[in-house]
PDB file of N, CA and C in Angstrom:
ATOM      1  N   UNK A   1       1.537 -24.664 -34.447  1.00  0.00           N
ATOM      2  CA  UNK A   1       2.412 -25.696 -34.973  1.00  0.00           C
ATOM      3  C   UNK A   1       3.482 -25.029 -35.834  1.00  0.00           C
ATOM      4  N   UNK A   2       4.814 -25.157 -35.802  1.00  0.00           N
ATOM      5  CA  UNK A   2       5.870 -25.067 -36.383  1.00  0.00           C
ATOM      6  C   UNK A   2       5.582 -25.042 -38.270  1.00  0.00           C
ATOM      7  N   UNK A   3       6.445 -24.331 -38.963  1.00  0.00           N
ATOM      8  CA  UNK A   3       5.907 -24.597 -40.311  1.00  0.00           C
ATOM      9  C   UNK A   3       7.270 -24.614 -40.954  1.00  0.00           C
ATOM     10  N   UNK A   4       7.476 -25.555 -41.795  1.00  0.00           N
ATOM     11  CA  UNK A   4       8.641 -25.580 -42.700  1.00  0.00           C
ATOM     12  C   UNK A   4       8.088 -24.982 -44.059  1.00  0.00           C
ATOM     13  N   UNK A   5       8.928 -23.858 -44.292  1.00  0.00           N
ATOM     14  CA  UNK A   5       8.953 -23.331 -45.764  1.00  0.00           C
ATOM     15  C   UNK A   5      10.411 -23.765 -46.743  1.00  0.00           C
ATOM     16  N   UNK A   6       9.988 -24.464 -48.026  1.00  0.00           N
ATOM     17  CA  UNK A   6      10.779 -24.525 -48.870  1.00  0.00           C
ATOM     18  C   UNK A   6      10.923 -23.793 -50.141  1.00  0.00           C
ATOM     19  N   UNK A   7      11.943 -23.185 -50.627  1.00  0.00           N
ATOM     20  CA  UNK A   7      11.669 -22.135 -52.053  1.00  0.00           C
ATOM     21  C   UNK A   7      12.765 -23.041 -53.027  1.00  0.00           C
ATOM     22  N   UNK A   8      12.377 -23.097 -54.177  1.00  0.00           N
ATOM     23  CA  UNK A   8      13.657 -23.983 -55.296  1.00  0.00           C
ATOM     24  C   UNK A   8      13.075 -23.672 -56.642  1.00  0.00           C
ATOM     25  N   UNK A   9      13.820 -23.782 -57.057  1.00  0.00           N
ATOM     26  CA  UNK A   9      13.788 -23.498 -58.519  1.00  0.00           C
ATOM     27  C   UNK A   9      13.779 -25.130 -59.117  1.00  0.00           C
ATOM     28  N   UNK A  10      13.091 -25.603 -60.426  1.00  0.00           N
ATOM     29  CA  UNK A  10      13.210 -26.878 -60.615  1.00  0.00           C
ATOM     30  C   UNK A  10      13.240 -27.131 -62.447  1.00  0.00           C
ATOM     31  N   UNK A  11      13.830 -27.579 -63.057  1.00  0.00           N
ATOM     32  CA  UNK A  11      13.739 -27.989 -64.734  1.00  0.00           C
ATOM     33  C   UNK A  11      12.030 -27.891 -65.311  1.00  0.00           C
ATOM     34  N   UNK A  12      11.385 -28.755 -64.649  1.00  0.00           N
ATOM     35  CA  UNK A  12      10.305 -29.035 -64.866  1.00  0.00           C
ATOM     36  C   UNK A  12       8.965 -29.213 -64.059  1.00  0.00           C
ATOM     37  N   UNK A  13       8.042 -28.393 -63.623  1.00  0.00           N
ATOM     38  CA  UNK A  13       6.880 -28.814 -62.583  1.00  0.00           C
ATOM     39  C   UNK A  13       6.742 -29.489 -62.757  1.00  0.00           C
ATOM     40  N   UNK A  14       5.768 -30.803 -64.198  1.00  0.00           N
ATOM     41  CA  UNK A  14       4.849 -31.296 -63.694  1.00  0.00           C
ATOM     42  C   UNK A  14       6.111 -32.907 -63.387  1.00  0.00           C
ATOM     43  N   UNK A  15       7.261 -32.707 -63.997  1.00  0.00           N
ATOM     44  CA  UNK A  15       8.381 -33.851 -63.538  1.00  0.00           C
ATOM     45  C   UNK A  15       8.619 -33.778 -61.792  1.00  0.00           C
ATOM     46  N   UNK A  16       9.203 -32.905 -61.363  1.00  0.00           N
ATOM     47  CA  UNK A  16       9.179 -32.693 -60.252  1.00  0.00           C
ATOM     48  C   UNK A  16       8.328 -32.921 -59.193  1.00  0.00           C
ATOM     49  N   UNK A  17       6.760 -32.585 -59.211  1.00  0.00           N
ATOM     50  CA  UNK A  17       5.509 -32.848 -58.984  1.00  0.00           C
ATOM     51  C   UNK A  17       5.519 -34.178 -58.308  1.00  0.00           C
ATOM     52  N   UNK A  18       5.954 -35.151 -59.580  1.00  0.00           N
ATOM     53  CA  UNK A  18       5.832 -36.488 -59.613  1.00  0.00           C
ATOM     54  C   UNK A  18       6.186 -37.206 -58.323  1.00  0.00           C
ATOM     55  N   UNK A  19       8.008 -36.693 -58.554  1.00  0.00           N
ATOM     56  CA  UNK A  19       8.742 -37.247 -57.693  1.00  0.00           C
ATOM     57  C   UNK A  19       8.588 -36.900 -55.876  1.00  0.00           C
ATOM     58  N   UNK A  20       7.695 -35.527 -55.495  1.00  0.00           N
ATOM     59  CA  UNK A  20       7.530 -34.787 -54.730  1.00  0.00           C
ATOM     60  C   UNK A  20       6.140 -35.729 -54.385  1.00  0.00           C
ATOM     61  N   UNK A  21       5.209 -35.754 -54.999  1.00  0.00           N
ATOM     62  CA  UNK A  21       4.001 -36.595 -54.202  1.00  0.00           C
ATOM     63  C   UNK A  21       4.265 -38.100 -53.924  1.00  0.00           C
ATOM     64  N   UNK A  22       5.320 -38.677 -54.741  1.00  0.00           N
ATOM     65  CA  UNK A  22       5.480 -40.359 -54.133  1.00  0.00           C
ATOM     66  C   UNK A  22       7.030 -40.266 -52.874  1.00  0.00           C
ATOM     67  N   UNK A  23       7.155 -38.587 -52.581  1.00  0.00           N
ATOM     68  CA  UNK A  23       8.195 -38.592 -51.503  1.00  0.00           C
ATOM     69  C   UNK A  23       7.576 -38.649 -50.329  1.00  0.00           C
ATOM     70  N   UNK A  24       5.869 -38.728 -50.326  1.00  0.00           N
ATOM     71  CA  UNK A  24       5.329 -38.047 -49.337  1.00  0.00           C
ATOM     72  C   UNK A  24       5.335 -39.300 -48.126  1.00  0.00           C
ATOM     73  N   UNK A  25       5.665 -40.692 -47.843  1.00  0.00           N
ATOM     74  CA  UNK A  25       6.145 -41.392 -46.998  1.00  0.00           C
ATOM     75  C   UNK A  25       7.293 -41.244 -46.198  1.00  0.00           C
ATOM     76  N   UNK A  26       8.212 -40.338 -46.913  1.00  0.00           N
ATOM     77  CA  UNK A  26       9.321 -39.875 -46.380  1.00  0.00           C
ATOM     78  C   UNK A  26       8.697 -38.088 -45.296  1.00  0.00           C
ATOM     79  N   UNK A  27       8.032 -37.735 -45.649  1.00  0.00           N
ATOM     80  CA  UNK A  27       7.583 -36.385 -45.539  1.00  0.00           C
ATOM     81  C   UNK A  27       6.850 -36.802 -44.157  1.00  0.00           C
ATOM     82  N   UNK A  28       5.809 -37.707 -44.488  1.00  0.00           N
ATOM     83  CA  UNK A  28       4.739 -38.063 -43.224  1.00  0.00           C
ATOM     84  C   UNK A  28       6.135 -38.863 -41.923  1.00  0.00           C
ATOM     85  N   UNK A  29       6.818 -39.890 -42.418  1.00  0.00           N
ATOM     86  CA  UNK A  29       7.803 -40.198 -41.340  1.00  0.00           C
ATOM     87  C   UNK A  29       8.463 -38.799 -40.326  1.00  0.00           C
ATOM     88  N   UNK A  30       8.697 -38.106 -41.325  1.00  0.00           N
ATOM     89  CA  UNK A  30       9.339 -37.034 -40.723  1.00  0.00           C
ATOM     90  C   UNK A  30       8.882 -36.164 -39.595  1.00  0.00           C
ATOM     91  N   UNK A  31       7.367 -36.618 -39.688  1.00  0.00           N
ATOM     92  CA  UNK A  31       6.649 -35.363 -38.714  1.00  0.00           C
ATOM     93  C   UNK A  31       5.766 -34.230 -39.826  1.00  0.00           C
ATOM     94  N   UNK A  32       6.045 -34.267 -41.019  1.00  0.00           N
ATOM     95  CA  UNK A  32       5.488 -33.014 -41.703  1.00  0.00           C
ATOM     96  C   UNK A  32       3.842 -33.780 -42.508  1.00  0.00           C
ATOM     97  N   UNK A  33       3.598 -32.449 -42.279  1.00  0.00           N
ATOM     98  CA  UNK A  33       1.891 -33.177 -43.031  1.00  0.00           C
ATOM     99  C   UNK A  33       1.461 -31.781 -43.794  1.00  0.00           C
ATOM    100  N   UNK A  34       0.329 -31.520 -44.225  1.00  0.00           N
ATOM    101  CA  UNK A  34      -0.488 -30.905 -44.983  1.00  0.00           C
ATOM    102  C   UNK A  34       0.063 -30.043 -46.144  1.00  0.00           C
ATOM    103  N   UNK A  35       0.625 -30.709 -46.697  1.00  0.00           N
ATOM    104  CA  UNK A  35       1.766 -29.890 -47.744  1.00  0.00           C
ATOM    105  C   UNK A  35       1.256 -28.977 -48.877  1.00  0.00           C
ATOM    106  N   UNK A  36       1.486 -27.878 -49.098  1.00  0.00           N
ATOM    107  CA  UNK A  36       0.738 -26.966 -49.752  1.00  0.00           C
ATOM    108  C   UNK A  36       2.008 -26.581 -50.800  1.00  0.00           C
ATOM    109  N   UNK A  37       1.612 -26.849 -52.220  1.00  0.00           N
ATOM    110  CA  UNK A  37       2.771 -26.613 -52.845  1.00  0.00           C
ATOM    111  C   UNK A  37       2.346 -25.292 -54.168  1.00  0.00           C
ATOM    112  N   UNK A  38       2.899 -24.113 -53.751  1.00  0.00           N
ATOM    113  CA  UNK A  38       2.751 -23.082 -54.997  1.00  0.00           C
ATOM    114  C   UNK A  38       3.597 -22.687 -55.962  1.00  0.00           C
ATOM    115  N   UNK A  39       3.605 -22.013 -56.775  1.00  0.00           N
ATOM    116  CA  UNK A  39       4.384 -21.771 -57.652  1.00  0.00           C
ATOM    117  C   UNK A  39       4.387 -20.188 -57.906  1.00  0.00           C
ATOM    118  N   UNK A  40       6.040 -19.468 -58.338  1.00  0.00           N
ATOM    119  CA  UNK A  40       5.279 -18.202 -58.595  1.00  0.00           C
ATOM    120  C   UNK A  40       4.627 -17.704 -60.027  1.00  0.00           C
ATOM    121  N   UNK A  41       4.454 -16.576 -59.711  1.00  0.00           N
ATOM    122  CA  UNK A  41       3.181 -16.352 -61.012  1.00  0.00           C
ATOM    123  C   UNK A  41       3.680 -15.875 -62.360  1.00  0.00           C
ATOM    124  N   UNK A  42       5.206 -15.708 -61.976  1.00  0.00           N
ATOM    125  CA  UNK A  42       5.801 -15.866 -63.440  1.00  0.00           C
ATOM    126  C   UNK A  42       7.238 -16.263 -63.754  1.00  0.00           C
ATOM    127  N   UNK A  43       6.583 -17.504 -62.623  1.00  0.00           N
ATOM    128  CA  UNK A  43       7.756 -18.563 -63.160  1.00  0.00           C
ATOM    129  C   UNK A  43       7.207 -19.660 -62.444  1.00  0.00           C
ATOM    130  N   UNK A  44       6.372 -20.692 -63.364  1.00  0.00           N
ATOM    131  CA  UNK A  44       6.109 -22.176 -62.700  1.00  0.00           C
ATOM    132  C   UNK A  44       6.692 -22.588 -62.624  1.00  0.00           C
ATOM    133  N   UNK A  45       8.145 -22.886 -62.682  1.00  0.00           N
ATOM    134  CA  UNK A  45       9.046 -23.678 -62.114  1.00  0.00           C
ATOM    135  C   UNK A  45       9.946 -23.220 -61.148  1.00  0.00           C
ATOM    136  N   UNK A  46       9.545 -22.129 -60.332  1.00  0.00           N
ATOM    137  CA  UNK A  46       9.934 -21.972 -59.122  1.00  0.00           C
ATOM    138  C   UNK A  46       8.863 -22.487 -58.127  1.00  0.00           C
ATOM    139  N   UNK A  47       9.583 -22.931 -57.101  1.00  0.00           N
ATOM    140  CA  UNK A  47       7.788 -23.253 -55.858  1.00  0.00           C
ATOM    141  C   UNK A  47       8.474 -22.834 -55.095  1.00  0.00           C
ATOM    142  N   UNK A  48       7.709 -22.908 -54.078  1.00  0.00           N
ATOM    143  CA  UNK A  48       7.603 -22.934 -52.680  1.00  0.00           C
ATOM    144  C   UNK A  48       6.515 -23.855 -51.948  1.00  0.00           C
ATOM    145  N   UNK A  49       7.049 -24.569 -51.141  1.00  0.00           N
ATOM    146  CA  UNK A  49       6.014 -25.748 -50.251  1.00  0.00           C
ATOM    147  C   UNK A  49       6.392 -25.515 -48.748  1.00  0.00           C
ATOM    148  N   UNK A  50       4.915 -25.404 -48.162  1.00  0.00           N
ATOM    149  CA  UNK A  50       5.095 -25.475 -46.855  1.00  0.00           C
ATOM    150  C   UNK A  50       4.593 -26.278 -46.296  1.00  0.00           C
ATOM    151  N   UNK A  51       4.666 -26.744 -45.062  1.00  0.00           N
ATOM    152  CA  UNK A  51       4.264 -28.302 -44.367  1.00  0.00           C
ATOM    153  C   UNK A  51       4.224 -27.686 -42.809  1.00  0.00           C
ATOM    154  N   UNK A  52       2.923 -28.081 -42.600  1.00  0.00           N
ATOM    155  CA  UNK A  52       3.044 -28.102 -41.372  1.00  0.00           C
ATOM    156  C   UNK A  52       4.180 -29.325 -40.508  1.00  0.00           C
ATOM    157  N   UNK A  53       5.022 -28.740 -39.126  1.00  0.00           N
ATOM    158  CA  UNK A  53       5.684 -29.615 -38.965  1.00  0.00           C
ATOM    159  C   UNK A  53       5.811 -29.968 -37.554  1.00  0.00           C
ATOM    160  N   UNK A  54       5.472 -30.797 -37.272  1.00  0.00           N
ATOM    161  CA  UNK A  54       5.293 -31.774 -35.770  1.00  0.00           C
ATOM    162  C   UNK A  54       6.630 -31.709 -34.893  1.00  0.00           C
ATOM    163  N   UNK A  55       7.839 -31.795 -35.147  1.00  0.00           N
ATOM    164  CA  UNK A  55       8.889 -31.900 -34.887  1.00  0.00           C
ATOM    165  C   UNK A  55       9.723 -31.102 -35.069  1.00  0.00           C
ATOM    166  N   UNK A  56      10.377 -30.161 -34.697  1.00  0.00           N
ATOM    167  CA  UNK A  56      11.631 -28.617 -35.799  1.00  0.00           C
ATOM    168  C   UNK A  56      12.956 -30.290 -35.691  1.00  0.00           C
ATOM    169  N   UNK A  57      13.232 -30.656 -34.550  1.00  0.00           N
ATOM    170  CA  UNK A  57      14.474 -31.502 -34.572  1.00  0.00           C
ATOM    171  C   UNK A  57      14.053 -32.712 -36.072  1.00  0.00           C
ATOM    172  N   UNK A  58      13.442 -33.601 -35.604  1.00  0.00           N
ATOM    173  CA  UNK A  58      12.966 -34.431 -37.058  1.00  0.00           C
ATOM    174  C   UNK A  58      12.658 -33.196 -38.374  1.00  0.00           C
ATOM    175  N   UNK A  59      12.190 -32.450 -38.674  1.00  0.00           N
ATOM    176  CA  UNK A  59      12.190 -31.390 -39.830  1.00  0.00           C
ATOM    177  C   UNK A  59      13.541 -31.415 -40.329  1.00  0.00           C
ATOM    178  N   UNK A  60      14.399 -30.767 -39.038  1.00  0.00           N
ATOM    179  CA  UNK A  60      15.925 -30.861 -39.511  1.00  0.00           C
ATOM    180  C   UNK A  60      16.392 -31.648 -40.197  1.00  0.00           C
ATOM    181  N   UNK A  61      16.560 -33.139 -39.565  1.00  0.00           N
ATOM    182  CA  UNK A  61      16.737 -33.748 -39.836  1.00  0.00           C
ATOM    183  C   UNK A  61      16.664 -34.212 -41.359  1.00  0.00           C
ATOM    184  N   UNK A  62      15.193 -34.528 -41.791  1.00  0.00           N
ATOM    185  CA  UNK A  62      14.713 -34.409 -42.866  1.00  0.00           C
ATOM    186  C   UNK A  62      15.498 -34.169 -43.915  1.00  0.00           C
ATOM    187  N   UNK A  63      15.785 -32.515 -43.623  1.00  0.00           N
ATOM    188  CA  UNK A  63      16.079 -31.388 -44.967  1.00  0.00           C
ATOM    189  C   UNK A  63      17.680 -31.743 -44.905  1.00  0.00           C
ATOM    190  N   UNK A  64      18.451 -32.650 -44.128  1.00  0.00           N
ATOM    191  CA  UNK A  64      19.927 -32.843 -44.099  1.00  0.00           C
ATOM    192  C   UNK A  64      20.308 -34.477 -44.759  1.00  0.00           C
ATOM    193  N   UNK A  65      18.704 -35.198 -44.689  1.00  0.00           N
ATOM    194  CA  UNK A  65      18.671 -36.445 -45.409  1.00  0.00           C
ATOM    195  C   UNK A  65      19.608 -37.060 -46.594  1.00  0.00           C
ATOM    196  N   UNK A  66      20.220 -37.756 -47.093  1.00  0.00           N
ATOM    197  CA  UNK A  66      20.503 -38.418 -48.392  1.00  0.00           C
ATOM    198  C   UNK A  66      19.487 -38.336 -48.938  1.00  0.00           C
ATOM    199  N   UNK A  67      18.598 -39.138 -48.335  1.00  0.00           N
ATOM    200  CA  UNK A  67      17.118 -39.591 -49.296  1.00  0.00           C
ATOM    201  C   UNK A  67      16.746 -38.280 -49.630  1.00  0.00           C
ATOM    202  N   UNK A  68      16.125 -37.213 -48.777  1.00  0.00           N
ATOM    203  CA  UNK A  68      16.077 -36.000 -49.368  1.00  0.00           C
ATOM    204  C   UNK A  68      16.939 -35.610 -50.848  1.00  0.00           C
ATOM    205  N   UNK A  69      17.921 -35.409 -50.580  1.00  0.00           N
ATOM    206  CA  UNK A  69      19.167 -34.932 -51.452  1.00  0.00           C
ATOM    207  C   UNK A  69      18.991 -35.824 -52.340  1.00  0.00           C
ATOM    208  N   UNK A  70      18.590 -36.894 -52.588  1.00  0.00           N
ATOM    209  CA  UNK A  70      18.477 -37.718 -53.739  1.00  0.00           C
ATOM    210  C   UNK A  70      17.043 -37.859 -54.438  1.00  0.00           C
ATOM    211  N   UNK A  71      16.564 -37.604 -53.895  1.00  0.00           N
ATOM    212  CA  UNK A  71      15.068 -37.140 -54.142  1.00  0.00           C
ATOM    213  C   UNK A  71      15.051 -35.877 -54.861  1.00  0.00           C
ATOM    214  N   UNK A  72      15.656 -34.908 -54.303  1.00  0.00           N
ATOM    215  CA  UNK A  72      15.399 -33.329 -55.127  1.00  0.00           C
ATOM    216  C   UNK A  72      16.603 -33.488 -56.351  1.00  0.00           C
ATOM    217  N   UNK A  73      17.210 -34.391 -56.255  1.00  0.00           N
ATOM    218  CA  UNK A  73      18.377 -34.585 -57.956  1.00  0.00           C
ATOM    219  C   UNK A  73      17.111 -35.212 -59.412  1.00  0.00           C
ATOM    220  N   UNK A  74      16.555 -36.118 -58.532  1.00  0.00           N
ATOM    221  CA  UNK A  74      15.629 -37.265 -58.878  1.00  0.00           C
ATOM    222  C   UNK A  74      14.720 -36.023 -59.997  1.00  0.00           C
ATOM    223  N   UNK A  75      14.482 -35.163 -59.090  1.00  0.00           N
ATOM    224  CA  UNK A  75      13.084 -34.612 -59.554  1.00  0.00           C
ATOM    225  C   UNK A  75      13.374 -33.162 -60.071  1.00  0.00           C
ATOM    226  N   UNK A  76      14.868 -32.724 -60.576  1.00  0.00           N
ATOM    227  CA  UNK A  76      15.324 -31.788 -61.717  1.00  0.00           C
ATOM    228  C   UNK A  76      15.331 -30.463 -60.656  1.00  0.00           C
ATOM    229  N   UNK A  77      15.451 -30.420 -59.228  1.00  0.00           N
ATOM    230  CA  UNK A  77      15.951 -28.833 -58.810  1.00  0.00           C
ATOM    231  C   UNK A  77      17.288 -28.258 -58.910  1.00  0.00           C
ATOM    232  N   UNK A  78      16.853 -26.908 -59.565  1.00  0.00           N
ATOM    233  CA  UNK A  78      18.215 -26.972 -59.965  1.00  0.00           C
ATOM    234  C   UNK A  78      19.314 -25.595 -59.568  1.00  0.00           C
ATOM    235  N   UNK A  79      18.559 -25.537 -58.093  1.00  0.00           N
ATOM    236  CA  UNK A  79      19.258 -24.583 -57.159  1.00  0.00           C
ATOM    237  C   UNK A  79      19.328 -24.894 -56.085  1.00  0.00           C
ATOM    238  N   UNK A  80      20.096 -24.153 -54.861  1.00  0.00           N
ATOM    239  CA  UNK A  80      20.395 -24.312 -53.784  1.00  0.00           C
ATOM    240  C   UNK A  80      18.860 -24.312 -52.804  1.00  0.00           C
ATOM    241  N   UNK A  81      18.033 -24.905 -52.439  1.00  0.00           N
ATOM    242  CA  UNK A  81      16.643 -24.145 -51.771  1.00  0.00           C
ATOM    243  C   UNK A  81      16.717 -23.466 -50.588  1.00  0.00           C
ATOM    244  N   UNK A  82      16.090 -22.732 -50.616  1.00  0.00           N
ATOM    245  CA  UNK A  82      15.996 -21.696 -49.118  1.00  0.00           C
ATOM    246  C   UNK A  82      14.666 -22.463 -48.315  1.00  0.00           C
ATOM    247  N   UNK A  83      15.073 -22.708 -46.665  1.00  0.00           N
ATOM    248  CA  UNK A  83      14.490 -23.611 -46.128  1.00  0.00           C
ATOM    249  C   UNK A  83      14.434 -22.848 -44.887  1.00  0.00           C
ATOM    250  N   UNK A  84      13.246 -22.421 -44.703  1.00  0.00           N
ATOM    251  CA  UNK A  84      12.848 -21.838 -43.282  1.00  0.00           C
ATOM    252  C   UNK A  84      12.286 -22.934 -41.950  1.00  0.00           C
ATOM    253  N   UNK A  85      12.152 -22.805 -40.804  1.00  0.00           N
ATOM    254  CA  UNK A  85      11.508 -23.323 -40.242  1.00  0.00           C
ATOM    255  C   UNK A  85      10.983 -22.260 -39.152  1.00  0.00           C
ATOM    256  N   UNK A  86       9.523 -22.451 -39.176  1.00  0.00           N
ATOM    257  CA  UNK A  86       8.995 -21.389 -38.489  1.00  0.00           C
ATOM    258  C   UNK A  86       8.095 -21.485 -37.494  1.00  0.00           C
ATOM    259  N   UNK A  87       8.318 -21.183 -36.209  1.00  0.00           N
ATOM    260  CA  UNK A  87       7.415 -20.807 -34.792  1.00  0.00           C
ATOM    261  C   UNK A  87       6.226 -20.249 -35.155  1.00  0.00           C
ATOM    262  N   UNK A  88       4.909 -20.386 -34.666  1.00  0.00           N
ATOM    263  CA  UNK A  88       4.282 -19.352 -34.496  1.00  0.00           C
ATOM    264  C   UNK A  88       4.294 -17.992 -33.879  1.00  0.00           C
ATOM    265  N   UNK A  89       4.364 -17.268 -33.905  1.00  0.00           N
ATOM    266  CA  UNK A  89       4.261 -16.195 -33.338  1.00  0.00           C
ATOM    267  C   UNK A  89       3.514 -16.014 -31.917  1.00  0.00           C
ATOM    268  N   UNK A  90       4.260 -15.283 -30.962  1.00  0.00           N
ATOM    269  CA  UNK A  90       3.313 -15.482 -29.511  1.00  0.00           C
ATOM    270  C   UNK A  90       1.610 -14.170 -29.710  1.00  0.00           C
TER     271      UNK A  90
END
């Protein structure tokens, strides 16, 4: 299965957090499920979340959203995110 990786920098985890688990109707519409969200180890307010993703075209989609884009203002990121989408490997 396809995997979307997201990296961002954000004001605040556990604010962000918030807004990121009541996005998850938007996330499941999309095709993406099992969302695994980390942080690095010396800086909690950077993450990275990956999602498994059902769809790369709907994924796209997704990450080009308003609602997206208004969602990550919502919830204090406060950089550009780096957004992979990834094949498995043969």
């Amino acid at each position: 299965m396809p995997l979307l990786v997201v990296r961002h920098k954000v004001k605040d985890y556990a604010a962000w957090k918030k807004v990121f688990d009541g996005h998850k109707g938007a996330q499941t519409a999309a095709g993406l499920s099992n969302p695994r969200v980390y942080v690095f180890a010396d800086n909690p307010n950077e993450t990275v979340v990956l999602f498994d993703a059902a769809d790369i075209g709907r994924a796209k989609a997704f990450g080009a959203s308003p609602d997206l884009k208004a969602a990550m203002e919502r919830s204090g990121v406060t950089d550009k995110p780096d957004v992979y989408l990834l094949n498995p490997a043969p």
